[in-house]
C-alpha atoms as a PDB file:
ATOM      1  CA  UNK A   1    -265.526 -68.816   1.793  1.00  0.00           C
ATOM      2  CA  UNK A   2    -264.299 -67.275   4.783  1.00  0.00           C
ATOM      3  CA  UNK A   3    -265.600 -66.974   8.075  1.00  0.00           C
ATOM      4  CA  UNK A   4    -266.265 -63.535   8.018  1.00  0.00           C
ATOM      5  CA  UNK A   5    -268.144 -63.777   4.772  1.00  0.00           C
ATOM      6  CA  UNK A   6    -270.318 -66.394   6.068  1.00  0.00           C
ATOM      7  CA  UNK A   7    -271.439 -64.240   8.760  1.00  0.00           C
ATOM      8  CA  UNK A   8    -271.690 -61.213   6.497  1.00  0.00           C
ATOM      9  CA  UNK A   9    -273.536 -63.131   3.917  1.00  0.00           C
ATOM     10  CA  UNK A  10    -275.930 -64.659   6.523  1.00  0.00           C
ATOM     11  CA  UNK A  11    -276.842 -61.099   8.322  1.00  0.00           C
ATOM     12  CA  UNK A  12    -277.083 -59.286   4.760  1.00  0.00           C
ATOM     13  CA  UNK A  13    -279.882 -62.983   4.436  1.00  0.00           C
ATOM     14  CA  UNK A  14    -281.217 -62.100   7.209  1.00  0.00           C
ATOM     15  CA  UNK A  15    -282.059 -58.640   7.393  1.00  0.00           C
ATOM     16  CA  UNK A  16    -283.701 -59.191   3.540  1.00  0.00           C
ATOM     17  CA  UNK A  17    -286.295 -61.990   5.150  1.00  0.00           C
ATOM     18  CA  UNK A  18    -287.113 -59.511   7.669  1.00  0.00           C
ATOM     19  CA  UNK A  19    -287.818 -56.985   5.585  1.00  0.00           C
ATOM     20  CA  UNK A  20    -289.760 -59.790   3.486  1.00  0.00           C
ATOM     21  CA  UNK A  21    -291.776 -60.959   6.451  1.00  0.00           C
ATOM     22  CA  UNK A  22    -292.485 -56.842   7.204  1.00  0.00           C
ATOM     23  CA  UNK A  23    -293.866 -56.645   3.838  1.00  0.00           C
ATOM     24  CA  UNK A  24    -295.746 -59.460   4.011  1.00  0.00           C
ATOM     25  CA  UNK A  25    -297.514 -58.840   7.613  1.00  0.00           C
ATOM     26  CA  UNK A  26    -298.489 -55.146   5.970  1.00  0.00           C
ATOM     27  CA  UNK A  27    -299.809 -57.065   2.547  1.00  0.00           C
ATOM     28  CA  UNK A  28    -302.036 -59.433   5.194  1.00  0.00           C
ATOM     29  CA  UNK A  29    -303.342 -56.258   7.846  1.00  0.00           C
ATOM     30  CA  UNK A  30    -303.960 -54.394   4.174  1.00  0.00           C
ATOM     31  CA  UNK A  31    -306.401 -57.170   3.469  1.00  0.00           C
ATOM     32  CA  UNK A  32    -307.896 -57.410   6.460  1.00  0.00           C
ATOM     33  CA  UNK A  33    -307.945 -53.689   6.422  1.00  0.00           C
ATOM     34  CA  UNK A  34    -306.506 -53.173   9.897  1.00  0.00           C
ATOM     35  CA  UNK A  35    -303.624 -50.801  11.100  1.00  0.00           C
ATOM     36  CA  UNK A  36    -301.078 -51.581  13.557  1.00  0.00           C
ATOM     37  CA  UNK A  37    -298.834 -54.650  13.155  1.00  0.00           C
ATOM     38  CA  UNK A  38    -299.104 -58.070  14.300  1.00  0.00           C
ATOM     39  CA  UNK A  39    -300.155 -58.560  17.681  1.00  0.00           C
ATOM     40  CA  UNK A  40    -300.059 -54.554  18.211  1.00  0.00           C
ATOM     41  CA  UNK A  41    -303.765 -53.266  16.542  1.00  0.00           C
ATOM     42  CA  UNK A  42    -303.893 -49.464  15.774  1.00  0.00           C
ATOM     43  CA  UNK A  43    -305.911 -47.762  18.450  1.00  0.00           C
ATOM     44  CA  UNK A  44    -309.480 -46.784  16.664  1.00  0.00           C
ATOM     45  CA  UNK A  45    -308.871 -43.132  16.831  1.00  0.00           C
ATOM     46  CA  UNK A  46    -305.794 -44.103  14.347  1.00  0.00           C
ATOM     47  CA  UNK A  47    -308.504 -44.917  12.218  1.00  0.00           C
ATOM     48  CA  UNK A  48    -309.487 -41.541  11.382  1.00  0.00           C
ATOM     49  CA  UNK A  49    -306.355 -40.222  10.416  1.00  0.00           C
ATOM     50  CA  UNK A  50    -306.122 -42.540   7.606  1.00  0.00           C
ATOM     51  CA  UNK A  51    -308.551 -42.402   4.543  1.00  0.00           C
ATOM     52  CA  UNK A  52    -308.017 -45.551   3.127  1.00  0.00           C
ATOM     53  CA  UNK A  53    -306.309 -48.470   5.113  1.00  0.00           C
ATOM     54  CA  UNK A  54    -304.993 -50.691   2.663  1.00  0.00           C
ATOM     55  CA  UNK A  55    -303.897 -48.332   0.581  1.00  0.00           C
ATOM     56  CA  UNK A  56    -301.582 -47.093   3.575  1.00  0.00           C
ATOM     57  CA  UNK A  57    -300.955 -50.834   4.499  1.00  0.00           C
ATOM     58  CA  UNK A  58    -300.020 -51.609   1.064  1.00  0.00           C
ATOM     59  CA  UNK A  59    -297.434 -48.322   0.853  1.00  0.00           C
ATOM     60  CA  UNK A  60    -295.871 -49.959   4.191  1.00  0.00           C
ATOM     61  CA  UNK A  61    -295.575 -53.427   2.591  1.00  0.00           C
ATOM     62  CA  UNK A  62    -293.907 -51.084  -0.818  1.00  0.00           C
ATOM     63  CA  UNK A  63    -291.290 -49.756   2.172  1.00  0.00           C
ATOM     64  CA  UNK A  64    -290.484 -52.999   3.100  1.00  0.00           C
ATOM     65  CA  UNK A  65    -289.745 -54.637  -0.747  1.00  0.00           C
ATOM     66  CA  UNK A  66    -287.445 -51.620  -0.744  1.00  0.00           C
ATOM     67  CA  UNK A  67    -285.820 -52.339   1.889  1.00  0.00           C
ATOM     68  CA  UNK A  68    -285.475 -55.981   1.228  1.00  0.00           C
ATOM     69  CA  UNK A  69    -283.925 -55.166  -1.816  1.00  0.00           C
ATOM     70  CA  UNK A  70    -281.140 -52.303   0.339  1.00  0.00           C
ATOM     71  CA  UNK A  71    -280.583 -55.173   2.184  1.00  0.00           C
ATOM     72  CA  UNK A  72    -279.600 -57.612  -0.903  1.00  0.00           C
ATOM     73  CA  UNK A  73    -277.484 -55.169  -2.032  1.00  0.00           C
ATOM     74  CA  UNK A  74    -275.367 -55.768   0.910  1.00  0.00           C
ATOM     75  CA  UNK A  75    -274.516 -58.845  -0.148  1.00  0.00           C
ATOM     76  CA  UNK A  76    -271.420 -57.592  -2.226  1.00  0.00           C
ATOM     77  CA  UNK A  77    -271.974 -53.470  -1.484  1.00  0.00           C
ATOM     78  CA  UNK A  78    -270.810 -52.012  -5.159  1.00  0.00           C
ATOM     79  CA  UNK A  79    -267.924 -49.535  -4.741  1.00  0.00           C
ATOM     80  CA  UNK A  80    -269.635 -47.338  -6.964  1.00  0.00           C
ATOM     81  CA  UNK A  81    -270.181 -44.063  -4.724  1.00  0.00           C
ATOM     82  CA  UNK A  82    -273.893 -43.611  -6.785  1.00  0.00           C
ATOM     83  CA  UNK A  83    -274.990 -46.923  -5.455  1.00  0.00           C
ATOM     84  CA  UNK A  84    -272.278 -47.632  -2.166  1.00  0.00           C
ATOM     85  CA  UNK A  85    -273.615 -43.922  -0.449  1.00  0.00           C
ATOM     86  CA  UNK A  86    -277.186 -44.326  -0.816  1.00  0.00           C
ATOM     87  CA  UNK A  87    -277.514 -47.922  -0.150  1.00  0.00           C
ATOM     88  CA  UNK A  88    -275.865 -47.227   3.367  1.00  0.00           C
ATOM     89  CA  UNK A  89    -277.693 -44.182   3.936  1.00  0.00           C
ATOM     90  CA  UNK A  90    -280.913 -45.713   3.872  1.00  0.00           C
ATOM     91  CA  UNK A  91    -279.636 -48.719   5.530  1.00  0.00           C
ATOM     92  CA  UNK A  92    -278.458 -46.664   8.331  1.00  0.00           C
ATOM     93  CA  UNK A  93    -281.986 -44.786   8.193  1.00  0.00           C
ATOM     94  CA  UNK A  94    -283.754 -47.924   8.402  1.00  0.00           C
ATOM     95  CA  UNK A  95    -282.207 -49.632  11.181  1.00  0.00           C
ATOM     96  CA  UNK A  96    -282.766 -46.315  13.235  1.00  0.00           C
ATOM     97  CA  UNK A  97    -286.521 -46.788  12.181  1.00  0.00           C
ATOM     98  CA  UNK A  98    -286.816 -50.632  12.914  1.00  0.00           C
ATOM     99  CA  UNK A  99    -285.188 -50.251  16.217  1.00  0.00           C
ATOM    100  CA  UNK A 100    -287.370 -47.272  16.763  1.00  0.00           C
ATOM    101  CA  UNK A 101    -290.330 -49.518  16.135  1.00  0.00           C
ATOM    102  CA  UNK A 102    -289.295 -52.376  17.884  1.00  0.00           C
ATOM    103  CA  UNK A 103    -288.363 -50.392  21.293  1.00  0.00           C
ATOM    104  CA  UNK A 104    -291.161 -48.606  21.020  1.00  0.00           C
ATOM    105  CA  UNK A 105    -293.859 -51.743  20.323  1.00  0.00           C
ATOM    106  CA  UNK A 106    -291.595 -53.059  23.222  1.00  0.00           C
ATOM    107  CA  UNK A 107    -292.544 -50.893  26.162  1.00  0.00           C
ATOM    108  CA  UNK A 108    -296.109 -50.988  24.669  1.00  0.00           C
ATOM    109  CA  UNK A 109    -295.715 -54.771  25.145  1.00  0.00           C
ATOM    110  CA  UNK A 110    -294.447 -54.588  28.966  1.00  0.00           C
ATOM    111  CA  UNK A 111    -296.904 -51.947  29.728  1.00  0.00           C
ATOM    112  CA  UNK A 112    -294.663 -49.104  29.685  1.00  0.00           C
ATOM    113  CA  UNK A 113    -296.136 -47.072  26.931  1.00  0.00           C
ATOM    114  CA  UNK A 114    -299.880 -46.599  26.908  1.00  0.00           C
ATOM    115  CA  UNK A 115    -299.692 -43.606  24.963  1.00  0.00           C
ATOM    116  CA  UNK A 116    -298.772 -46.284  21.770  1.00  0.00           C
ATOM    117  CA  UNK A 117    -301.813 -47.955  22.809  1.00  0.00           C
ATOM    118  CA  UNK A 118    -303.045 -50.864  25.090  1.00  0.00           C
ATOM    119  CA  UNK A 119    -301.263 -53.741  25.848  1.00  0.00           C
ATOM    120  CA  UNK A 120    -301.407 -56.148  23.218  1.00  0.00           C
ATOM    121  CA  UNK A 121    -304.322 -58.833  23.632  1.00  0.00           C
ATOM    122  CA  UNK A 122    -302.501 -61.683  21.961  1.00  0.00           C
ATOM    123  CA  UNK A 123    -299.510 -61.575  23.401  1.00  0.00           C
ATOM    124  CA  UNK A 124    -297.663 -64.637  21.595  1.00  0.00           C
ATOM    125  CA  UNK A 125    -298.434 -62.863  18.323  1.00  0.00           C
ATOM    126  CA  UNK A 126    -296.695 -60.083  19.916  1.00  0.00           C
ATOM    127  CA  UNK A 127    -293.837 -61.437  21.240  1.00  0.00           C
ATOM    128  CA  UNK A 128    -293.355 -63.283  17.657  1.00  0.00           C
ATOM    129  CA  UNK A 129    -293.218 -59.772  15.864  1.00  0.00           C
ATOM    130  CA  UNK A 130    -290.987 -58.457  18.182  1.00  0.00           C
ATOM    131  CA  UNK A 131    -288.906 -60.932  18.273  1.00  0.00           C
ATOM    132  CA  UNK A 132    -288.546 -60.924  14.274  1.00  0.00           C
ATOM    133  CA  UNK A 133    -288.044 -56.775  14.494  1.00  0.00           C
ATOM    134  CA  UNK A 134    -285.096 -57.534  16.894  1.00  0.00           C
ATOM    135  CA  UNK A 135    -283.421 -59.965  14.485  1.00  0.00           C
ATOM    136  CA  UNK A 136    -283.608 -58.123  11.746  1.00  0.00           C
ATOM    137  CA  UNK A 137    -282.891 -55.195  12.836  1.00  0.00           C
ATOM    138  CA  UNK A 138    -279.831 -56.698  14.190  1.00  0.00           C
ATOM    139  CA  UNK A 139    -278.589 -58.861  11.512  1.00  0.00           C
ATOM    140  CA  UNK A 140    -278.919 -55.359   9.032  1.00  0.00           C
ATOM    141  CA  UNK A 141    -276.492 -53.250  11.612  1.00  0.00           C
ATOM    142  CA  UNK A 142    -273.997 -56.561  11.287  1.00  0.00           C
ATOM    143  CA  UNK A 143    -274.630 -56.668   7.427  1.00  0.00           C
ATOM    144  CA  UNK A 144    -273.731 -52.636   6.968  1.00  0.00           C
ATOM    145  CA  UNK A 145    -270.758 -52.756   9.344  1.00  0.00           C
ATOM    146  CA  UNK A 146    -269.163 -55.728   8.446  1.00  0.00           C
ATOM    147  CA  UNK A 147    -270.008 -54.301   4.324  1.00  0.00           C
ATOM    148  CA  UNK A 148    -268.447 -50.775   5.116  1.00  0.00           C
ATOM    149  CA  UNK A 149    -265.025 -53.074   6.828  1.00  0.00           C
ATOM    150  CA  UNK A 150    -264.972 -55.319   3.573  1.00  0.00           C
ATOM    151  CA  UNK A 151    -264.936 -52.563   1.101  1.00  0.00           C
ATOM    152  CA  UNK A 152    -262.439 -50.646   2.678  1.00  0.00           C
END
């Protein structure tokens, strides 16, 4: 195995445990029948824009399976243009999302957002989410680039 397929193989890996570990955070906040993610709570007035918490917690956690399962497909991208097109589309979509999220929970995080709410008050649980966000959503944008090169 090459090199390059290592590294493709590991980010395509990589960006499927994130998604995994998204789901699962949403499958635990469903439960506990909170909003927000971990480390970043939901301001209350969120509250009453959503009828039913873990119902919309458990949706989010159904987002990330699908995109945990985009991300395996990755692994070898079929050529077929009914799979190849979509599978980067919503790839592409996603990782505009994630990073979106994670720049965004970010400058809530350093204080630099308080319209996304107050600074979180467990900041290690924080930092850990973020942290995850940033890896995955970086080891996605090396799966779908170095996938597009390889099935050229």
């Amino acid at each position: 195995m090459s090199r390059a397929h290592k590294k493709h193989l590991a980010a395509a890996l990589t960006a499927c445990l994130g998604a995994l570990a998204y789901t699962v955070s949403k499958v635990d906040l469903a439960r506990e029948g909170e909003l927000g993610m971990p480390g970043f709570p939901a301001p209350a007035e969120a509250y009453a824009a959503v009828a039913d918490v873990g119902t919309a917690q458990l949706a989010n956690a159904a987002l990330g399976l699908l995109m945990a399962v985009v991300a395996l497909f990755l692994v070898r991208l079929p050529r077929t243009p009914l799979v190849r097109l979509p599978v980067l589309v919503v790839s592409w979509v996603g990782i505009v999302m994630v990073g979106a999220g994670v720049l965004g929970f970010g400058a809530r995080a350093a204080g630099l957002a308080p319209s996304l709410g107050a600074t979180p008050p467990h900041m290690p649980t924080a930092l850990a989410a973020l942290l995850v966000g940033a890896v995955w959503v970086t080891a996605w944008t090396i799966a779908v680039v170095s996938a597009t090169r390889s099935s050229r």
